[in-house]
PDB file of N, CA and C in Angstrom:
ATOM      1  N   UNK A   1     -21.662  -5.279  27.164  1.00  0.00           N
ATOM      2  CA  UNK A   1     -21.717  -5.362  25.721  1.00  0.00           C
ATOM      3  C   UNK A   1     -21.482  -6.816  25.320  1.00  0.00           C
ATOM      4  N   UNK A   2     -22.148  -7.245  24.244  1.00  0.00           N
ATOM      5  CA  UNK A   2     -22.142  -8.427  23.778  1.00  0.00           C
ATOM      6  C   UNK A   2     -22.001  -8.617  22.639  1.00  0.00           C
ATOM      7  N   UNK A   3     -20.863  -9.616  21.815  1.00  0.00           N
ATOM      8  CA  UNK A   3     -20.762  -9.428  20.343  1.00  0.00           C
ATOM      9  C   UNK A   3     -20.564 -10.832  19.702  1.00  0.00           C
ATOM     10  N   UNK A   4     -21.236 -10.680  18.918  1.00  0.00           N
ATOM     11  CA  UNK A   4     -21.749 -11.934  17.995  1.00  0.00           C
ATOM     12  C   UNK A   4     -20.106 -11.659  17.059  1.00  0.00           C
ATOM     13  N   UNK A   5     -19.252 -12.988  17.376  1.00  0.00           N
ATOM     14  CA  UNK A   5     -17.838 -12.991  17.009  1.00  0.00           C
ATOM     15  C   UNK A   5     -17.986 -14.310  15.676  1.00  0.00           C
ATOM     16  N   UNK A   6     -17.607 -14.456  15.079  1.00  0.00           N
ATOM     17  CA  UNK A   6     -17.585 -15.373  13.497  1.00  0.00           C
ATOM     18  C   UNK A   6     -16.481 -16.373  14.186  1.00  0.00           C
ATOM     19  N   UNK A   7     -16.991 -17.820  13.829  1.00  0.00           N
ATOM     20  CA  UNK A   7     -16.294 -18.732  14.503  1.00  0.00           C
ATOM     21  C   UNK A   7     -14.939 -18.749  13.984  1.00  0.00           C
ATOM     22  N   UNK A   8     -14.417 -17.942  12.777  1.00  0.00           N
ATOM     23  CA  UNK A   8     -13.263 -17.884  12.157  1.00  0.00           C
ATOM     24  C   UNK A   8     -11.969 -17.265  12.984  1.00  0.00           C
ATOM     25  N   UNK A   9     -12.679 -15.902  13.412  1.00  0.00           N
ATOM     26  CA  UNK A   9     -12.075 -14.758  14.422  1.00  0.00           C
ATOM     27  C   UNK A   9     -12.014 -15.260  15.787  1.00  0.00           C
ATOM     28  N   UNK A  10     -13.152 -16.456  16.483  1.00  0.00           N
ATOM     29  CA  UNK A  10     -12.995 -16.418  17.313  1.00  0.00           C
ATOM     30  C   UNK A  10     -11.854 -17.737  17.666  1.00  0.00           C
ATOM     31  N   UNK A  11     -12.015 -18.052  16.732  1.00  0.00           N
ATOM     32  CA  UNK A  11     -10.956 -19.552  16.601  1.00  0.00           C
ATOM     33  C   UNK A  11      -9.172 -18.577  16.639  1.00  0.00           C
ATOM     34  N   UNK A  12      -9.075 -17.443  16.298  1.00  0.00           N
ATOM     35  CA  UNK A  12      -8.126 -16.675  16.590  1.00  0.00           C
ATOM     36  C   UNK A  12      -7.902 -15.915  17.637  1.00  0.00           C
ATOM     37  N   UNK A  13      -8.857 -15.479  17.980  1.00  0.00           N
ATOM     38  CA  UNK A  13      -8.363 -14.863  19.246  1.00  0.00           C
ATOM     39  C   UNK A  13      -8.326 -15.814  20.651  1.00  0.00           C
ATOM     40  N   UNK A  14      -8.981 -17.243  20.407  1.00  0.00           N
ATOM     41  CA  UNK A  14      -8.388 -18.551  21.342  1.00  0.00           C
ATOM     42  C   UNK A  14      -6.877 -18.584  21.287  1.00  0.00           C
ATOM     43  N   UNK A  15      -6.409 -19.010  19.988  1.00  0.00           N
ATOM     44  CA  UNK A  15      -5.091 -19.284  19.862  1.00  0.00           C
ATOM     45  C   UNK A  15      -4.005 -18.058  19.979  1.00  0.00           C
ATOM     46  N   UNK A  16      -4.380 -16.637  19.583  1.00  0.00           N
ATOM     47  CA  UNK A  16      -3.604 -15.808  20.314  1.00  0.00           C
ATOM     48  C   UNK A  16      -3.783 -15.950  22.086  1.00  0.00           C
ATOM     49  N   UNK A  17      -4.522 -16.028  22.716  1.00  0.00           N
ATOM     50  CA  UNK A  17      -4.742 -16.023  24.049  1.00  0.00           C
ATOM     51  C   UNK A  17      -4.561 -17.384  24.763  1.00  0.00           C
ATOM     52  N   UNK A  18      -3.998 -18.456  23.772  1.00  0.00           N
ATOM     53  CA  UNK A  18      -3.584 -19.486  24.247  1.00  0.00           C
ATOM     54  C   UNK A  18      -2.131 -19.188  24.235  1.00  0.00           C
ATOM     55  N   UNK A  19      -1.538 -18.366  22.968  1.00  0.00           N
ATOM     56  CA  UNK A  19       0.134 -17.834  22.648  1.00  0.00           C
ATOM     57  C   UNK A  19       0.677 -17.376  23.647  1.00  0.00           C
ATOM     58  N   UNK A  20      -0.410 -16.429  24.293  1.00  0.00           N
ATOM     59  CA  UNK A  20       0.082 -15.364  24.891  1.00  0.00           C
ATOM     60  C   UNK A  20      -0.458 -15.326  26.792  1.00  0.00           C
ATOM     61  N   UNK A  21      -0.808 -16.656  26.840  1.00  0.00           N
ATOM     62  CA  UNK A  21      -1.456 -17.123  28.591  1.00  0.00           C
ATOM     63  C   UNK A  21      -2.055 -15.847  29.340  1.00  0.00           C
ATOM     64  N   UNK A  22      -3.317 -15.239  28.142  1.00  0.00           N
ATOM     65  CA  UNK A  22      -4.118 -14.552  28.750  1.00  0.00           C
ATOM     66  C   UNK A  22      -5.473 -14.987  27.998  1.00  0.00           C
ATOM     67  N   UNK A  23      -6.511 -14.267  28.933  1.00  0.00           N
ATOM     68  CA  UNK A  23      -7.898 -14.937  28.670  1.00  0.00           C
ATOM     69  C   UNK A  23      -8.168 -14.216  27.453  1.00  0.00           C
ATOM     70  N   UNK A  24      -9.305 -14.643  26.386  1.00  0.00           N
ATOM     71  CA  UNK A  24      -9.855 -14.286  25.074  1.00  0.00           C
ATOM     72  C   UNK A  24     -10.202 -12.978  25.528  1.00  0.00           C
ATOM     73  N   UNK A  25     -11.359 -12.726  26.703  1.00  0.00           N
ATOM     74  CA  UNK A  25     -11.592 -11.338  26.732  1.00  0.00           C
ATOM     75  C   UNK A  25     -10.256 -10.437  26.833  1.00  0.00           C
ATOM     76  N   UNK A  26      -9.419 -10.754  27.451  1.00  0.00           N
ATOM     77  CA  UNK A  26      -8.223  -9.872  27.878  1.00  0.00           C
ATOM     78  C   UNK A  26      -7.428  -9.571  25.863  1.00  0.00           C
ATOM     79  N   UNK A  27      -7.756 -10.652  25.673  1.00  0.00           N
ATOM     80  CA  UNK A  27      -7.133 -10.292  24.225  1.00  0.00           C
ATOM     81  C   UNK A  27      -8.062  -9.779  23.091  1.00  0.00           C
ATOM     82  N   UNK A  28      -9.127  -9.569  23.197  1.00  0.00           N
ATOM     83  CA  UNK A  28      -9.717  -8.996  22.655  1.00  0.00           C
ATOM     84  C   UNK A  28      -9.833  -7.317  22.857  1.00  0.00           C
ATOM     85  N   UNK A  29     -10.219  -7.545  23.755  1.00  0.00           N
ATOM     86  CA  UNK A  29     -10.344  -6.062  24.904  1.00  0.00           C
ATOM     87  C   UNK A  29      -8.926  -5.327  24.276  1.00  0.00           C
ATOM     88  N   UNK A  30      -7.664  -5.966  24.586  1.00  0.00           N
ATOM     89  CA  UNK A  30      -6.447  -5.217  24.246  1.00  0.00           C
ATOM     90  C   UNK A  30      -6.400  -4.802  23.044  1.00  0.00           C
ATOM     91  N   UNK A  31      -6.877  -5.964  22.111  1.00  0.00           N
ATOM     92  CA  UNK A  31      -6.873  -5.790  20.305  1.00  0.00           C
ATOM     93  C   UNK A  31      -8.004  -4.054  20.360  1.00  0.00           C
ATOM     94  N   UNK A  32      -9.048  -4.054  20.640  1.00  0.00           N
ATOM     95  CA  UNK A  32      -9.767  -3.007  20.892  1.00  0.00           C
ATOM     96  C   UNK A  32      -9.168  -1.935  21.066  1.00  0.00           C
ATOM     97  N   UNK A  33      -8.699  -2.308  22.667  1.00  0.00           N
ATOM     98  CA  UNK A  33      -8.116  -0.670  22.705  1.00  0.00           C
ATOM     99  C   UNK A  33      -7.245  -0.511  21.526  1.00  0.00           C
ATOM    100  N   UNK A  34      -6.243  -1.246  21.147  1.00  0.00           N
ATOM    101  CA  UNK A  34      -5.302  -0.902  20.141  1.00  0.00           C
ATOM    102  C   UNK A  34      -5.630  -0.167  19.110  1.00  0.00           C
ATOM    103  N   UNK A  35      -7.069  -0.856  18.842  1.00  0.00           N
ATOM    104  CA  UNK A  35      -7.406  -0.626  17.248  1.00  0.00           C
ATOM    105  C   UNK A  35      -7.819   1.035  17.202  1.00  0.00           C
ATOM    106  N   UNK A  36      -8.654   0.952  18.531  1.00  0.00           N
ATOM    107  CA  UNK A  36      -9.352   2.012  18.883  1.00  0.00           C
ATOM    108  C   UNK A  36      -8.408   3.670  19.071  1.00  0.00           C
ATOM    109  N   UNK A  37      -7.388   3.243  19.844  1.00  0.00           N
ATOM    110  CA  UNK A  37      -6.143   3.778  20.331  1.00  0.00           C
ATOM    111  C   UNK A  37      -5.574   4.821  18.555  1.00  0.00           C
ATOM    112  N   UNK A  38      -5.127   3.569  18.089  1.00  0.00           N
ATOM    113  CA  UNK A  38      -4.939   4.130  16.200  1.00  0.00           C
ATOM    114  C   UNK A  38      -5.922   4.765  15.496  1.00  0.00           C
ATOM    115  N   UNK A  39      -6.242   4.621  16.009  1.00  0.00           N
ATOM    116  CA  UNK A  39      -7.632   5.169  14.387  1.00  0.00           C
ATOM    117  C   UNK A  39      -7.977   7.018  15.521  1.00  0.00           C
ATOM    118  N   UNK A  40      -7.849   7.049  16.411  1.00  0.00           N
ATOM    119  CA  UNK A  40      -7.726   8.378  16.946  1.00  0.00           C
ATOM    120  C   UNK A  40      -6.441   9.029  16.676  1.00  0.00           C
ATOM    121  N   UNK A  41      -5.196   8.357  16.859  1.00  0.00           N
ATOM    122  CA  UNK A  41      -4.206   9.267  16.487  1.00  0.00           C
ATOM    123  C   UNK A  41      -4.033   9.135  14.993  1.00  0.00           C
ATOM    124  N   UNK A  42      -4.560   7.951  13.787  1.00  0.00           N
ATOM    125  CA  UNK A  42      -4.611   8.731  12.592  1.00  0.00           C
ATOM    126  C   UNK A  42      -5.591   9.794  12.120  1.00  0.00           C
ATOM    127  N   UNK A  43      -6.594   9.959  12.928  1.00  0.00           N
ATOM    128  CA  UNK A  43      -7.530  10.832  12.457  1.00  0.00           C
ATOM    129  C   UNK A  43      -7.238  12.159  12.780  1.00  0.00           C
ATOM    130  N   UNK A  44      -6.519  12.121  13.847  1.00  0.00           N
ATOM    131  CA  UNK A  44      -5.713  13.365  14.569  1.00  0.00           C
ATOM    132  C   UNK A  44      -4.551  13.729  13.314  1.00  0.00           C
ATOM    133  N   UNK A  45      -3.721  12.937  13.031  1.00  0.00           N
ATOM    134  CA  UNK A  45      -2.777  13.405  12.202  1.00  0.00           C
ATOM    135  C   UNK A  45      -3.680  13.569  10.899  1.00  0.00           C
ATOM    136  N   UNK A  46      -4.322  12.883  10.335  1.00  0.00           N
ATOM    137  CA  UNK A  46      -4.728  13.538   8.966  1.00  0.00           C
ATOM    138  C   UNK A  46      -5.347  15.078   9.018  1.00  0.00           C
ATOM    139  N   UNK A  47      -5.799  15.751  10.031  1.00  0.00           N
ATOM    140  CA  UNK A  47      -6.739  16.439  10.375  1.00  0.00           C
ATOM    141  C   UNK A  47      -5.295  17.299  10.171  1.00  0.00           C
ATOM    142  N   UNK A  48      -4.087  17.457  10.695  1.00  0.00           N
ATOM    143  CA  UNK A  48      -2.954  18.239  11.126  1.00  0.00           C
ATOM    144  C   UNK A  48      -2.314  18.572   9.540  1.00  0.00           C
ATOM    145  N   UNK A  49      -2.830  17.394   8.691  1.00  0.00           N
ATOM    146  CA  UNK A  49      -2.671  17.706   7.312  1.00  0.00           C
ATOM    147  C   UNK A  49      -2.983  18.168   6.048  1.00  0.00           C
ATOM    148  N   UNK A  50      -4.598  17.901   6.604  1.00  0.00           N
ATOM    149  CA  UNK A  50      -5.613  19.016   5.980  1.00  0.00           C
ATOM    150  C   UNK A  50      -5.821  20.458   6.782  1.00  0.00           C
ATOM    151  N   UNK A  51      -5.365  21.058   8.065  1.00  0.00           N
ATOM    152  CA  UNK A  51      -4.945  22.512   8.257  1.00  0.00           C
ATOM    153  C   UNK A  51      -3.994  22.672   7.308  1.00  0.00           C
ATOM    154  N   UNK A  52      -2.715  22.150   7.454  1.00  0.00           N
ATOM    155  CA  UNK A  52      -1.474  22.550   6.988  1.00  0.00           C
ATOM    156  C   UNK A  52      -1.979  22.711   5.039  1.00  0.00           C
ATOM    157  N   UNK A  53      -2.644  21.834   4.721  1.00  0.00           N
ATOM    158  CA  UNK A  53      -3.141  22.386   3.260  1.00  0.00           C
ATOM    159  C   UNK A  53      -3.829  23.387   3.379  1.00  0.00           C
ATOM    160  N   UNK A  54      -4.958  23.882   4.205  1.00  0.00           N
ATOM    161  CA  UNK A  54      -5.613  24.824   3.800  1.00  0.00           C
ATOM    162  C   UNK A  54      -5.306  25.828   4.046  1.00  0.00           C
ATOM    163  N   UNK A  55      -3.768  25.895   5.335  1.00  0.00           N
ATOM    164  CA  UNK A  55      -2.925  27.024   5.503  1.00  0.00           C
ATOM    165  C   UNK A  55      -1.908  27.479   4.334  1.00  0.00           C
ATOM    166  N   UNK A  56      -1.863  26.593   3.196  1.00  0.00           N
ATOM    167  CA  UNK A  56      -0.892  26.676   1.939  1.00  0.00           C
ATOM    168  C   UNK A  56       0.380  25.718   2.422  1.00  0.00           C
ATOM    169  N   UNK A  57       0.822  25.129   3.633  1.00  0.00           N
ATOM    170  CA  UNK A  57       1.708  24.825   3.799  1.00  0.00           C
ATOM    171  C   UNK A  57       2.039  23.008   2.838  1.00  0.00           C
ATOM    172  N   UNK A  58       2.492  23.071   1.826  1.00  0.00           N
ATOM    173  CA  UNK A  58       2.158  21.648   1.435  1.00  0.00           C
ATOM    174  C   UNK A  58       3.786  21.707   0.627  1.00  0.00           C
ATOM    175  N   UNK A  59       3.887  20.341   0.458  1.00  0.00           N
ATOM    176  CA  UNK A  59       5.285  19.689   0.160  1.00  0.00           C
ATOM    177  C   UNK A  59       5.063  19.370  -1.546  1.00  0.00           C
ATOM    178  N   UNK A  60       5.808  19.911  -2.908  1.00  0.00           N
ATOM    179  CA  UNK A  60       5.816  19.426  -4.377  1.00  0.00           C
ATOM    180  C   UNK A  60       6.504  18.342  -4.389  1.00  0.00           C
ATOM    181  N   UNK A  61       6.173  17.643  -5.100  1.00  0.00           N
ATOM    182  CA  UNK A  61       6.288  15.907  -5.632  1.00  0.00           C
ATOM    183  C   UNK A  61       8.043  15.724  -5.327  1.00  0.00           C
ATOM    184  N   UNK A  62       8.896  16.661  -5.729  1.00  0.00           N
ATOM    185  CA  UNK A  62      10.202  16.303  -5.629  1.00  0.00           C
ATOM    186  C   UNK A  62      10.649  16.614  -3.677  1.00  0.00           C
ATOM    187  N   UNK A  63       9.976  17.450  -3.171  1.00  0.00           N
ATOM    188  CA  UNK A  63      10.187  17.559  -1.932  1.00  0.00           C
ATOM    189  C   UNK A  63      10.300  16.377  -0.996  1.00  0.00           C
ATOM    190  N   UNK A  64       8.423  15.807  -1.254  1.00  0.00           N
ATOM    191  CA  UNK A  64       8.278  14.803  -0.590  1.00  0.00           C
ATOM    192  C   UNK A  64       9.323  13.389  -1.059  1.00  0.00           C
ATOM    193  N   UNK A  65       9.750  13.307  -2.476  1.00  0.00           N
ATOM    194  CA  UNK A  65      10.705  12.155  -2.863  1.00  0.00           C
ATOM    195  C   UNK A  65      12.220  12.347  -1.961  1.00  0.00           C
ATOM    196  N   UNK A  66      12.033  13.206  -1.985  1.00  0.00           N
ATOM    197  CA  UNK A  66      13.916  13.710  -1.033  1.00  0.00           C
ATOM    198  C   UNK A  66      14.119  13.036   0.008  1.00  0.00           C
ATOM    199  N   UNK A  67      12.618  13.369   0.808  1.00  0.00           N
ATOM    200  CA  UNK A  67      12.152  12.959   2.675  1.00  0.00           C
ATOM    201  C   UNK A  67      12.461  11.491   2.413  1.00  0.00           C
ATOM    202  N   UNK A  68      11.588  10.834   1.716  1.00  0.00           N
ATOM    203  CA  UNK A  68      11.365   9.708   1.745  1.00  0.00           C
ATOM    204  C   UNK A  68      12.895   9.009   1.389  1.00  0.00           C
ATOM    205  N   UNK A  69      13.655   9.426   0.778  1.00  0.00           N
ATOM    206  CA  UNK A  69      14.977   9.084   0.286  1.00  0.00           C
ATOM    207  C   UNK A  69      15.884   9.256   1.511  1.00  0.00           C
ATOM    208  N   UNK A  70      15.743  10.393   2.134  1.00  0.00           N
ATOM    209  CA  UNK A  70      16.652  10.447   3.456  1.00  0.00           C
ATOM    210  C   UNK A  70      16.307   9.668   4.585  1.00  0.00           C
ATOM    211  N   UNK A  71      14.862   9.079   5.044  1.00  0.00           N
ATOM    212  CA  UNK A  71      14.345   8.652   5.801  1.00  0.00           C
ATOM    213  C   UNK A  71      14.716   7.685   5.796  1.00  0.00           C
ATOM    214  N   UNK A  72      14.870   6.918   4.562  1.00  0.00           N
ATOM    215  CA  UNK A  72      14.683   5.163   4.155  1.00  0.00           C
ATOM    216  C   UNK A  72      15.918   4.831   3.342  1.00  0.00           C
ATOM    217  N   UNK A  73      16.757   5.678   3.415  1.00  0.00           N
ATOM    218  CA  UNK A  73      18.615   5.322   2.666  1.00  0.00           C
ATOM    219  C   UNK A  73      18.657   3.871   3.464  1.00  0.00           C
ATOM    220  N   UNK A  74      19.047   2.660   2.369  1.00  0.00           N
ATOM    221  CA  UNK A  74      19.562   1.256   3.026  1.00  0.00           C
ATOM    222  C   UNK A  74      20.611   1.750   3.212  1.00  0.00           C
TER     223      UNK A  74
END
């Protein structure tokens, strides 16, 4: 595979792979899997959230404020 990279991006992924004393492909390739890696487990979880709606199981506005309050107490 071959990809026409924008001298902007590629001027970045030099200097990450200069940061990090691995080659551009190696840091690209990794950025990839990463990106690639995420976007499957968010699509997986949104999917786990549209069952749970269409099973009725869903959280009212003060529920979800509680979570978020217990989760994230400074």
């Amino acid at each position: 595979m071959n990809l026409q990279v924008p001298p902007e991006l590629e001027a970045k992924l030099n200097r990450l792979a200069a940061e990090t004393g691995r080659t551009v492909d190696q840091v690209a390739l990794d950025l990839l899997v990463s990106s690639i890696d995420h976007d499957e487990w968010f699509r997986r979880e949104v999917e786990k959230g549209r069952l749970s709606a269409r099973e009725g199981r869903l959280l009212d506005h003060d529920e979800v404020a509680s979570r978020i309050d217990q989760r994230y107490r400074g």
